[in-house]
Each structure stands twice: as structure tokens, then as C-alpha cells.
N, C-alpha and C. Protein backbone atom coordinates (compact mmCIF):
# COMPACT_ATOMS: atom_id res chain seq x y z
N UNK A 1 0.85 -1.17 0.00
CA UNK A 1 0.00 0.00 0.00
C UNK A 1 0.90 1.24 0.00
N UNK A 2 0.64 2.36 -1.08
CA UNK A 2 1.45 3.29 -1.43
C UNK A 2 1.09 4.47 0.15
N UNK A 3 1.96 4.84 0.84
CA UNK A 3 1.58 5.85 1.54
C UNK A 3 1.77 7.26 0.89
N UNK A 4 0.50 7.71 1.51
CA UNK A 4 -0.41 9.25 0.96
C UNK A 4 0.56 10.03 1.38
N UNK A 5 0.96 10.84 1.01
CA UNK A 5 1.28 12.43 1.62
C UNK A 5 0.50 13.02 1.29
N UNK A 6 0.47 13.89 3.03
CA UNK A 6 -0.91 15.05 2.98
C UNK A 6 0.04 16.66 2.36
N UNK A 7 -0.69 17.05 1.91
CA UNK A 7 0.45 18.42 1.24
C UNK A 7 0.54 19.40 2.63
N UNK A 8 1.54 20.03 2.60
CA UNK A 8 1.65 20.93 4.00
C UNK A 8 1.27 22.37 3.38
N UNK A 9 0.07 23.05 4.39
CA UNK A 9 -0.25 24.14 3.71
C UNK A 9 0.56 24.99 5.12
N UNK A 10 0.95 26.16 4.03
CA UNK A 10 1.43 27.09 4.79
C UNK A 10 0.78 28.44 5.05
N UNK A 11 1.24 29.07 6.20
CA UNK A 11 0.37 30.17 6.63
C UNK A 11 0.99 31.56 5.88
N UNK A 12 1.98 31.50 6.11
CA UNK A 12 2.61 32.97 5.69
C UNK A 12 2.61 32.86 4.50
N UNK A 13 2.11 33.79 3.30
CA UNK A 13 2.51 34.22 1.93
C UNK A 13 3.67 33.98 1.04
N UNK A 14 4.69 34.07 1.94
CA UNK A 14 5.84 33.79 1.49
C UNK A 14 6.42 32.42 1.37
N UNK A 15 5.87 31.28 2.21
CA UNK A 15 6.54 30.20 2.39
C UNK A 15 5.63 29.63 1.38
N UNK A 16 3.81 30.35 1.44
CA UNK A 16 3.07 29.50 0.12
C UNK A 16 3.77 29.77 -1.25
N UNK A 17 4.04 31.14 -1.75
CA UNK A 17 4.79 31.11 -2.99
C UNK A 17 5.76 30.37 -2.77
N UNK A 18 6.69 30.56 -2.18
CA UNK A 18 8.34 29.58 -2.54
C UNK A 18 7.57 28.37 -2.24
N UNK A 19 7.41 27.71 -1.64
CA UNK A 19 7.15 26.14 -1.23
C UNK A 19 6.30 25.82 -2.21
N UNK A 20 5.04 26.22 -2.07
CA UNK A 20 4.30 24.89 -2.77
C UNK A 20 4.02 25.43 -4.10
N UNK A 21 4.41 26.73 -4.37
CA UNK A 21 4.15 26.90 -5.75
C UNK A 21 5.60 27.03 -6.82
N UNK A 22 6.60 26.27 -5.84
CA UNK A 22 7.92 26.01 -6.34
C UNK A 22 7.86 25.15 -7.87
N UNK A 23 8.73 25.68 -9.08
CA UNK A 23 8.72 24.88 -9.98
C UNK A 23 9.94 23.33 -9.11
N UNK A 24 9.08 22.30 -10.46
CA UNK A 24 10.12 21.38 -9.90
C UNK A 24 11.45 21.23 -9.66
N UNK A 25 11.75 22.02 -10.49
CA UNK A 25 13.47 22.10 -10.68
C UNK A 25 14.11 22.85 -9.28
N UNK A 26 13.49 23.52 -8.89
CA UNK A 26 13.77 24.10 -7.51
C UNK A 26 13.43 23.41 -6.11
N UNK A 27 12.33 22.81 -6.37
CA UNK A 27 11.93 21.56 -5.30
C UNK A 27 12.96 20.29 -4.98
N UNK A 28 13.20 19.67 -6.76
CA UNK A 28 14.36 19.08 -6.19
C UNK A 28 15.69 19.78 -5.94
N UNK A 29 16.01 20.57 -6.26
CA UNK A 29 17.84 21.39 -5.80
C UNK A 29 17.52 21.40 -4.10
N UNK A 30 15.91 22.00 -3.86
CA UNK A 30 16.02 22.02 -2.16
C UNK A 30 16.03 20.67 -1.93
N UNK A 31 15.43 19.25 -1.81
CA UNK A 31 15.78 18.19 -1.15
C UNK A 31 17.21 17.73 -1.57
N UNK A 32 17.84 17.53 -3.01
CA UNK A 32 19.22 17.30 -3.11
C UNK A 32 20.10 18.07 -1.76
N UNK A 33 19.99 19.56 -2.07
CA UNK A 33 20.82 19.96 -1.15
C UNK A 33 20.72 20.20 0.50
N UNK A 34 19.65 19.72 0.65
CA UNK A 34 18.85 19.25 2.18
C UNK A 34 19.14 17.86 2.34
N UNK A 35 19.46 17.43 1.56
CA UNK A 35 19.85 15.57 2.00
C UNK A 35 21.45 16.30 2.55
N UNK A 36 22.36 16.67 1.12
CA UNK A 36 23.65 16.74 0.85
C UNK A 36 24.11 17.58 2.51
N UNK A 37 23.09 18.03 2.93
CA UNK A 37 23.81 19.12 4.20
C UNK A 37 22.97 18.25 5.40
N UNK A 38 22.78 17.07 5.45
CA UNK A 38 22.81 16.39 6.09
C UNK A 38 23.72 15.73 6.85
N UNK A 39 23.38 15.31 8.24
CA UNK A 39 24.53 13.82 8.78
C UNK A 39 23.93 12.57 8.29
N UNK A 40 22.98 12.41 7.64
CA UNK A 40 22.98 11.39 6.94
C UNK A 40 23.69 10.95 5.55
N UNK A 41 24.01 12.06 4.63
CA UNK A 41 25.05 11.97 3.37
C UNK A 41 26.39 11.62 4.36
N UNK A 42 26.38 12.73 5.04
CA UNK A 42 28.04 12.27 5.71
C UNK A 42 28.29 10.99 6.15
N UNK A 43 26.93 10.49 6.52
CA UNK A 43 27.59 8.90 7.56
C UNK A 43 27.70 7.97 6.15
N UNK A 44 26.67 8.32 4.79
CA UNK A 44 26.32 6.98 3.74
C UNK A 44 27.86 7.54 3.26
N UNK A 45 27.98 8.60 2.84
CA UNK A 45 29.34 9.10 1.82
C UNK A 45 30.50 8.17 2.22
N UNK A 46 30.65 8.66 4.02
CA UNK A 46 31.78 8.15 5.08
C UNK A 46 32.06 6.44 4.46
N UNK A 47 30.73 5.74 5.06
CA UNK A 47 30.39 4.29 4.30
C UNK A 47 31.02 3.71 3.33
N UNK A 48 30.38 4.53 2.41
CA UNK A 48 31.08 4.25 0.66
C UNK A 48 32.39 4.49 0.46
N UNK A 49 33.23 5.40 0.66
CA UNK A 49 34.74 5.53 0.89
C UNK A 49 35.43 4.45 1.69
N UNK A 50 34.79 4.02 3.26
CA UNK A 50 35.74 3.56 3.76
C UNK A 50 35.13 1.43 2.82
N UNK A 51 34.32 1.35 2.75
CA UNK A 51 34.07 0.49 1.35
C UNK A 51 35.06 0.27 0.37
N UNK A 52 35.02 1.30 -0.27
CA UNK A 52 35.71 1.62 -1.32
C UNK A 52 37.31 1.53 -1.47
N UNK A 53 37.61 2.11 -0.22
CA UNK A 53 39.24 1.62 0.06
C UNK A 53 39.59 0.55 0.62
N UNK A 54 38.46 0.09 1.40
CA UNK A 54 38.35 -1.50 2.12
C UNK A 54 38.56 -2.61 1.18
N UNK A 55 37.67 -2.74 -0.13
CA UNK A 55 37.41 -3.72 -1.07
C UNK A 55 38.97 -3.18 -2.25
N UNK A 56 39.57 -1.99 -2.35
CA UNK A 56 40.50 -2.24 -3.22
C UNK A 56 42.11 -2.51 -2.44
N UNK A 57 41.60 -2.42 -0.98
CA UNK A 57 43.07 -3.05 0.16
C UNK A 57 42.62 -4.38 0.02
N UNK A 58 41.55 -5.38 -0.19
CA UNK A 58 41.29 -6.61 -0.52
C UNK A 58 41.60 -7.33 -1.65
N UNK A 59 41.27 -6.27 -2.52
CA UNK A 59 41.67 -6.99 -3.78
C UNK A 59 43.01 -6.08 -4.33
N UNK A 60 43.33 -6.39 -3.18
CA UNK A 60 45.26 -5.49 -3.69
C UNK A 60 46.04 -6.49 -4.82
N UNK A 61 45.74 -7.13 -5.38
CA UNK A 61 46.60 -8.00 -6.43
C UNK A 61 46.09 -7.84 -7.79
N UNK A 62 44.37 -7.64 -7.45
CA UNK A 62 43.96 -7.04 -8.75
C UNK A 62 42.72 -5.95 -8.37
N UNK A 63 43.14 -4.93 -7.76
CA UNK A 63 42.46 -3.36 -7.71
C UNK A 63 41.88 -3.08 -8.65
N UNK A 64 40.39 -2.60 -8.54
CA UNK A 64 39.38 -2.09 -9.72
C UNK A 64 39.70 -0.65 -9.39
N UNK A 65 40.03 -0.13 -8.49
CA UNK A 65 40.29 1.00 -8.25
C UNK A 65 42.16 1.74 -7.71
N UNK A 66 43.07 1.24 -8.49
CA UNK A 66 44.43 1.28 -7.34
C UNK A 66 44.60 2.81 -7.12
N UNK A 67 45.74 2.43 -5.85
CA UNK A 67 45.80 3.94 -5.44
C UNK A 67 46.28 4.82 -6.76
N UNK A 68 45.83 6.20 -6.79
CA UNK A 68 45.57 7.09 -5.91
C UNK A 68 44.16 7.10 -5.78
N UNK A 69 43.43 5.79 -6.16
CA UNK A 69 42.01 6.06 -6.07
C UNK A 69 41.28 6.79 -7.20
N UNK A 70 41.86 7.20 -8.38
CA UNK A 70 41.35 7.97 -9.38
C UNK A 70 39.72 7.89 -9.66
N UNK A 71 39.53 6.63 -9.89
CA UNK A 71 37.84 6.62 -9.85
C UNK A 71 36.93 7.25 -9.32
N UNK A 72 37.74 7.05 -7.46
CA UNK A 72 37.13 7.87 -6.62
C UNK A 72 37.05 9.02 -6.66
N UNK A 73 38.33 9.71 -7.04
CA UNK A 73 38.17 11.62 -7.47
C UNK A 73 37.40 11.64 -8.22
N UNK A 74 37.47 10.98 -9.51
CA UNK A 74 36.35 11.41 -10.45
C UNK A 74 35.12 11.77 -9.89
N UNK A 75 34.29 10.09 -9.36
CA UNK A 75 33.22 10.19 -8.44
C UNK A 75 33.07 11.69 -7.55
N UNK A 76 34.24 11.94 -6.57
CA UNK A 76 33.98 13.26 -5.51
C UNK A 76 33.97 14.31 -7.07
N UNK A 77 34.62 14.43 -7.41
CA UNK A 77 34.57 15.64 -8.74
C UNK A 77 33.48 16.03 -9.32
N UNK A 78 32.68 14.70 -10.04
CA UNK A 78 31.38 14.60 -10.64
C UNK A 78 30.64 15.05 -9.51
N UNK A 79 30.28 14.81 -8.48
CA UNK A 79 29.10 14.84 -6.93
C UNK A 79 29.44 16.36 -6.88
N UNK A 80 30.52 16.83 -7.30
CA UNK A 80 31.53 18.50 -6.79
C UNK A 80 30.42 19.37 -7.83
N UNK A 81 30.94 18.77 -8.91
CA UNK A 81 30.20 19.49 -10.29
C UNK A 81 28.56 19.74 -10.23
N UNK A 82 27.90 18.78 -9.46
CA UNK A 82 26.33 18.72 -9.93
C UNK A 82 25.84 19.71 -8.19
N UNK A 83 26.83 19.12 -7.16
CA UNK A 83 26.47 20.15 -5.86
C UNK A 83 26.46 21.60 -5.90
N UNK A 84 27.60 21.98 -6.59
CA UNK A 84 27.97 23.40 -6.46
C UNK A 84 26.52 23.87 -6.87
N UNK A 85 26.01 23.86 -8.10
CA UNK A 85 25.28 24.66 -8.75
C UNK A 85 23.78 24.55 -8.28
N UNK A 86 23.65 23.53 -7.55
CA UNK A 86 22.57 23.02 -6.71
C UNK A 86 22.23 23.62 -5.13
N UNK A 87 23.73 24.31 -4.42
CA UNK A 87 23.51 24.93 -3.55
C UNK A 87 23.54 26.07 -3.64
N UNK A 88 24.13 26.58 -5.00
CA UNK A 88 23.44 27.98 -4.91
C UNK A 88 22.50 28.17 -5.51
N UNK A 89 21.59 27.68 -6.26
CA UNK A 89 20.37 27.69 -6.45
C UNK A 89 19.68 27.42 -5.33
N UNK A 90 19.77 26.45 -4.65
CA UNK A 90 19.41 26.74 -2.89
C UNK A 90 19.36 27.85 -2.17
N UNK A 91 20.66 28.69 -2.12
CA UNK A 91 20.96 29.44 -1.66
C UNK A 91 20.50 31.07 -2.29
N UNK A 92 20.10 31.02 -3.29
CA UNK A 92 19.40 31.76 -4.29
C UNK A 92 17.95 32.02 -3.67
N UNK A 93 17.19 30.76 -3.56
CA UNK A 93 16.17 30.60 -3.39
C UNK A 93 16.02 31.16 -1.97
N UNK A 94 17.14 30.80 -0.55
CA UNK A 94 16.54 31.29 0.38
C UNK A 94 16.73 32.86 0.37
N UNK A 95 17.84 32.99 0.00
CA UNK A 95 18.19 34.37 -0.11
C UNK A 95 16.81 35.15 -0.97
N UNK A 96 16.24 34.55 -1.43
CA UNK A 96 15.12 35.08 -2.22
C UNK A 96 14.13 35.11 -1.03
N UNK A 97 13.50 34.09 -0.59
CA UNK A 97 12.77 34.20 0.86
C UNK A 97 13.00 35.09 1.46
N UNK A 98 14.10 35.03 2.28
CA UNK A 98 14.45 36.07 3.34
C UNK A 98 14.13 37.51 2.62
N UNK A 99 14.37 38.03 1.45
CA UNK A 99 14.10 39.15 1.09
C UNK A 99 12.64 39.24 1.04
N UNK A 100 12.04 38.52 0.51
CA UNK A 100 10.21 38.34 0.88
C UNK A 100 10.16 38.29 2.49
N UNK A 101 10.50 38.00 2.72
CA UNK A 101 10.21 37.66 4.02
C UNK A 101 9.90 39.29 4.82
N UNK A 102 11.32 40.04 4.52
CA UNK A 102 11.91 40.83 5.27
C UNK A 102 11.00 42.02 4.78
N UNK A 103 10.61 42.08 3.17
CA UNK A 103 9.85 43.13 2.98
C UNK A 103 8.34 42.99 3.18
N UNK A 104 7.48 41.54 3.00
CA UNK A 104 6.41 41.54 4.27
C UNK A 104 6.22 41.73 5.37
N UNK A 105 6.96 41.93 6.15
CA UNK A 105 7.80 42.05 7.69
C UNK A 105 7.80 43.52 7.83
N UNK A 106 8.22 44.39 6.63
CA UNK A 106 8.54 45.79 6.57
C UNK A 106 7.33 46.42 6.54
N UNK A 107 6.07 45.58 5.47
CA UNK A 107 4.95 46.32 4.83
C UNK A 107 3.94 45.99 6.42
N UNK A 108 4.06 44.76 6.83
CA UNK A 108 3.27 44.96 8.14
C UNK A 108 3.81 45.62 9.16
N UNK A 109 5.04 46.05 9.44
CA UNK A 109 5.57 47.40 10.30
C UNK A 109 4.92 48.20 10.45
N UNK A 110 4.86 48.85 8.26
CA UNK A 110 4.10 50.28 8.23
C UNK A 110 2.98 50.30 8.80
N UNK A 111 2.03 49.13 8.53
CA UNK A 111 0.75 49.02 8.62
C UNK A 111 0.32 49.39 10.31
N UNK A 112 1.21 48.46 11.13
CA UNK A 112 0.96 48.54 12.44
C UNK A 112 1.51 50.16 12.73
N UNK A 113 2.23 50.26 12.62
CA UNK A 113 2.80 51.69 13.01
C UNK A 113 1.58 53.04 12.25
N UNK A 114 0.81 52.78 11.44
CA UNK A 114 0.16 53.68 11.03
C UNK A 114 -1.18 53.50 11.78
N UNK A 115 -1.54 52.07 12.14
CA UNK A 115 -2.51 51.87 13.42
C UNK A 115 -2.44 52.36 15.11
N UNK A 116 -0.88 52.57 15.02
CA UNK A 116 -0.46 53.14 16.44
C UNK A 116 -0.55 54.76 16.41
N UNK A 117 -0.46 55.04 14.92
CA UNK A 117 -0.55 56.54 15.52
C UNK A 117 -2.02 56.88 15.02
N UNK A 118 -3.19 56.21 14.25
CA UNK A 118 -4.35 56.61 14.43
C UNK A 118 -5.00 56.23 16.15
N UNK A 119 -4.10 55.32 16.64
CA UNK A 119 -5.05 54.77 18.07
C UNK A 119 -4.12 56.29 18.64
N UNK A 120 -3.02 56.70 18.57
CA UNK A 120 -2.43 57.52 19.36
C UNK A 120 -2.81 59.08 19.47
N UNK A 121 -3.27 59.39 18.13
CA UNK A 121 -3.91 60.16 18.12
C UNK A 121 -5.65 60.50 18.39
N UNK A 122 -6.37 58.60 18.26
CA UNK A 122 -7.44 58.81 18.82
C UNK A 122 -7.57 59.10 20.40
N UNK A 123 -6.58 58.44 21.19
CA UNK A 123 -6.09 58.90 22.54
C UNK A 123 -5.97 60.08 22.82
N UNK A 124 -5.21 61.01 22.08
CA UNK A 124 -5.28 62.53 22.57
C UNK A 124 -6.35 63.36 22.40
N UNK A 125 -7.27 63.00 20.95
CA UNK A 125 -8.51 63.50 21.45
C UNK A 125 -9.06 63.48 22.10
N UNK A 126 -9.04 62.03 23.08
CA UNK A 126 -9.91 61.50 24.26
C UNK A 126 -9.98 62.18 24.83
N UNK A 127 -8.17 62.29 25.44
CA UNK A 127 -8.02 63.13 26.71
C UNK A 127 -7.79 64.80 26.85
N UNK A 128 -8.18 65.44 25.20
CA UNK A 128 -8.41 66.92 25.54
C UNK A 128 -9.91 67.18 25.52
N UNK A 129 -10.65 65.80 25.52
CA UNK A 129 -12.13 66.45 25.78
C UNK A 129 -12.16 65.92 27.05
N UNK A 130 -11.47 64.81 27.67
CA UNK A 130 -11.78 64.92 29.25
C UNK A 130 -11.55 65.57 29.97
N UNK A 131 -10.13 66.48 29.41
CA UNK A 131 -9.97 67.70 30.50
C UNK A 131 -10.63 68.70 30.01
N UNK A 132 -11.63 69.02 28.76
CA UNK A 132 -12.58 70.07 28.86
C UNK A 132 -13.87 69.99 29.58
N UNK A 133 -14.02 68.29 29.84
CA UNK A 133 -15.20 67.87 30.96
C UNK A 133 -14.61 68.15 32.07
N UNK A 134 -13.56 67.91 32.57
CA UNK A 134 -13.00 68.37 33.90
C UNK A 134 -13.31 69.71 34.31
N UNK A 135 -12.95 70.64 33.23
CA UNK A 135 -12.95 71.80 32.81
C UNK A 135 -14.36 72.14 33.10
N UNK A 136 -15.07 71.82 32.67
CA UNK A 136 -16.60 72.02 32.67
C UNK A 136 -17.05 71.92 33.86
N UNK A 137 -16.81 70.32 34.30
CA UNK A 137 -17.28 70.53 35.63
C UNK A 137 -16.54 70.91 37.07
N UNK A 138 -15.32 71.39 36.87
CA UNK A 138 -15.08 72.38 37.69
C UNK A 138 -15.85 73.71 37.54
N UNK A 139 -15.66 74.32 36.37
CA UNK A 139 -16.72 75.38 36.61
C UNK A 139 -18.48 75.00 37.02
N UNK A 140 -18.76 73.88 36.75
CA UNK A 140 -20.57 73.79 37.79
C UNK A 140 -20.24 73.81 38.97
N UNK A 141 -19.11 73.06 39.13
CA UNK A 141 -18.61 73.06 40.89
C UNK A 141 -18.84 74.47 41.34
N UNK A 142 -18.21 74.75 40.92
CA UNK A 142 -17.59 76.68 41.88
C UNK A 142 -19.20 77.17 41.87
N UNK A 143 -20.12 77.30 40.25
CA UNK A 143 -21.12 77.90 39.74
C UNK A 143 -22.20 77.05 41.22
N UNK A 144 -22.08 76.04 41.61
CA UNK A 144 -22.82 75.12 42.29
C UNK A 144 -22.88 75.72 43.81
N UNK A 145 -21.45 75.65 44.21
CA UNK A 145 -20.65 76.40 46.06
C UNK A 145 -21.39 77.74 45.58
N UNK A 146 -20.91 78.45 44.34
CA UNK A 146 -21.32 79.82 44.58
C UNK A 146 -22.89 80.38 45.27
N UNK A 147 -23.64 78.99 44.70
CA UNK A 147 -25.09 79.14 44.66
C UNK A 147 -25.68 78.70 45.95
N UNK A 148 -24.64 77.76 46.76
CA UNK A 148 -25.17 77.38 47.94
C UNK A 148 -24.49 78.16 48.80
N UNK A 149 -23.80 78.58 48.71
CA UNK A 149 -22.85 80.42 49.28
C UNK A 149 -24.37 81.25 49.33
N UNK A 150 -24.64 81.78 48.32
CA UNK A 150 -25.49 82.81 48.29
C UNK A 150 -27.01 82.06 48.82
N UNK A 151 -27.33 80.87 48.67
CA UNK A 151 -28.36 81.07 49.40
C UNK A 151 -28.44 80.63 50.66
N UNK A 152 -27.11 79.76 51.36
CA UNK A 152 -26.96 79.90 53.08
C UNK A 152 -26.98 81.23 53.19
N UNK A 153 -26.07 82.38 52.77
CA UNK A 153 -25.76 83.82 53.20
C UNK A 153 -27.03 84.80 52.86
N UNK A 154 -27.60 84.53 52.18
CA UNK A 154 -29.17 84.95 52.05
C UNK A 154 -30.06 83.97 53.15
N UNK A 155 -29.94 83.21 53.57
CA UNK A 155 -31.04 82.16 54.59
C UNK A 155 -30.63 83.05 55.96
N UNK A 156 -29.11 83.21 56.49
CA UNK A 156 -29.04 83.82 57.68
C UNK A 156 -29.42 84.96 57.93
N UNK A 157 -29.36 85.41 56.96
CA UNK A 157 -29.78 87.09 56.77
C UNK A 157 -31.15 87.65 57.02
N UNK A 158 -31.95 86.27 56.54
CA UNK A 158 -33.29 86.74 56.93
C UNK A 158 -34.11 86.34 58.05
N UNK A 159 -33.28 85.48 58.92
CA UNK A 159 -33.81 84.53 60.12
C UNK A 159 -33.17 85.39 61.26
């Protein structure tokens, strides 16, 4: 029975364009060079070399490979040739991210920062009409004492 992969949806904008709307050719350079920067290439690579020099120290009388190992350079040479251009197309690609990244990152800055100064400025309106209510009702206050002033000082006056 073939197992399903479920597709991974992504949240941010940026990881949906690069990721899943990646042409193929870029999909595989990222797993090639996501295996290749692995400890798993290192331990199979490690493997195959010490193999490789194992079976031609065995068959030292008739070597498919004798020293200096030439086959083997070829092999690391060829793996040299097809990596290089594979990690910087990797490296292309994140470097491409991070710049998406960094200028979605920038455009929701503005956004928030232009929400902080409409809330900041809805704040100062707040508080120059609360101190004109303050304002206000300090003057009923005084207008209020004045009125209970004048009519205690009018009540004694006539008793």
C-alpha cells in the first residue's frame, strides 16, 4: 500500500509562494541539497569511501580501483560538479525568501505603526475632551458652592 502524503499548507505568503508553488526544478535542488547538508550523506558518503578503500586493500593484487584512487576523485569531482550549482540555487532561493520575508515584515511594520498613531492620536482626542469635561465641571462646581454660598448667606440674613 502506497503511503499518501498530505500536502503541507502554509500560513505565511511567502513560504506558500516559494514552497508549494515552487517549480520542480527548484523543489528538487532544495531536497538534493537538504539531504547533501545532512549527517545522513556524511555517515552513507563516510560508508562508501571507507568500502571503497576497504574492497581495493582486498583486492590489492587485482584493484578495480588502485591507489591514488582515481575513480574515486572522479566520483567526488562529478558529486563536486552537480552540488555546487545546486547549492546555490538553494541558496538563491533562500536568499530570495528572506528578502520576501523581510519586505512583508517591513509592509506589516508600516501598517501597524500607522494603526499606532491613528489609536495615538485617537487617545489625545480623548483626553483633551476629558480635561474640557473636567474643565466644565469644575466650573458647575464653583457655579454650584457659589449658589449654595449665596443662598446659606441669604437664609441667615433673613432669620
Amino acid at each position: 500500500m502506497p503511503k499518501k502524503t498530505r500536502p503541507v499548507a502554509y500560513r505565511h505568503p511567502i513560504n506558500r509562494k516559494l514552497l508549494d508553488e515552487a517549480p520542480l526544478g527548484a523543489r528538487i535542488a532544495d531536497r538534493v541539497t537538504g539531504f547533501m547538508g545532512s549527517w545522513a550523506f556524511i555517515v552513507i558518503q563516510t560508508v562508501i569511501v571507507i568500502i571503497w578503500i576497504a574492497g581495493n586493500i582486498y583486492f590489492l593484487t587485482k584493484p578495480f580501483d588502485p591507489y591514488p584512487f582515481i575513480l574515486l576523485n572522479l566520483a567526488f569531482s562529478t558529486q563536486a560538479a552537480y552540488a555546487a550549482p545546486l547549492i546555490l540555487l538553494a541558496g538563491n532561493r533562500a536568499s530570495l525568501r528572506d528578502r520576501l520575508t523581510l519586505e512583508h515584515a517591513a509592509d506589516e511594520t508600516d501598517i501597524e505603526e500607522e494603526q499606532n498613531r491613528r489609536l495615538l492620536k485617537g487617545n489625545s482626542e480623548i483626553l483633551e475632551q476629558v480635561a474640557a469635561l473636567e474643565k466644565r465641571i469644575l466650573e458647575l462646581e464653583k457655579s454650584i458652592l457659589a449658589a449654595i454660598e449665596a443662598r446659606s448667606g441669604g437664609g441667615e440674613r433673613r432669620t
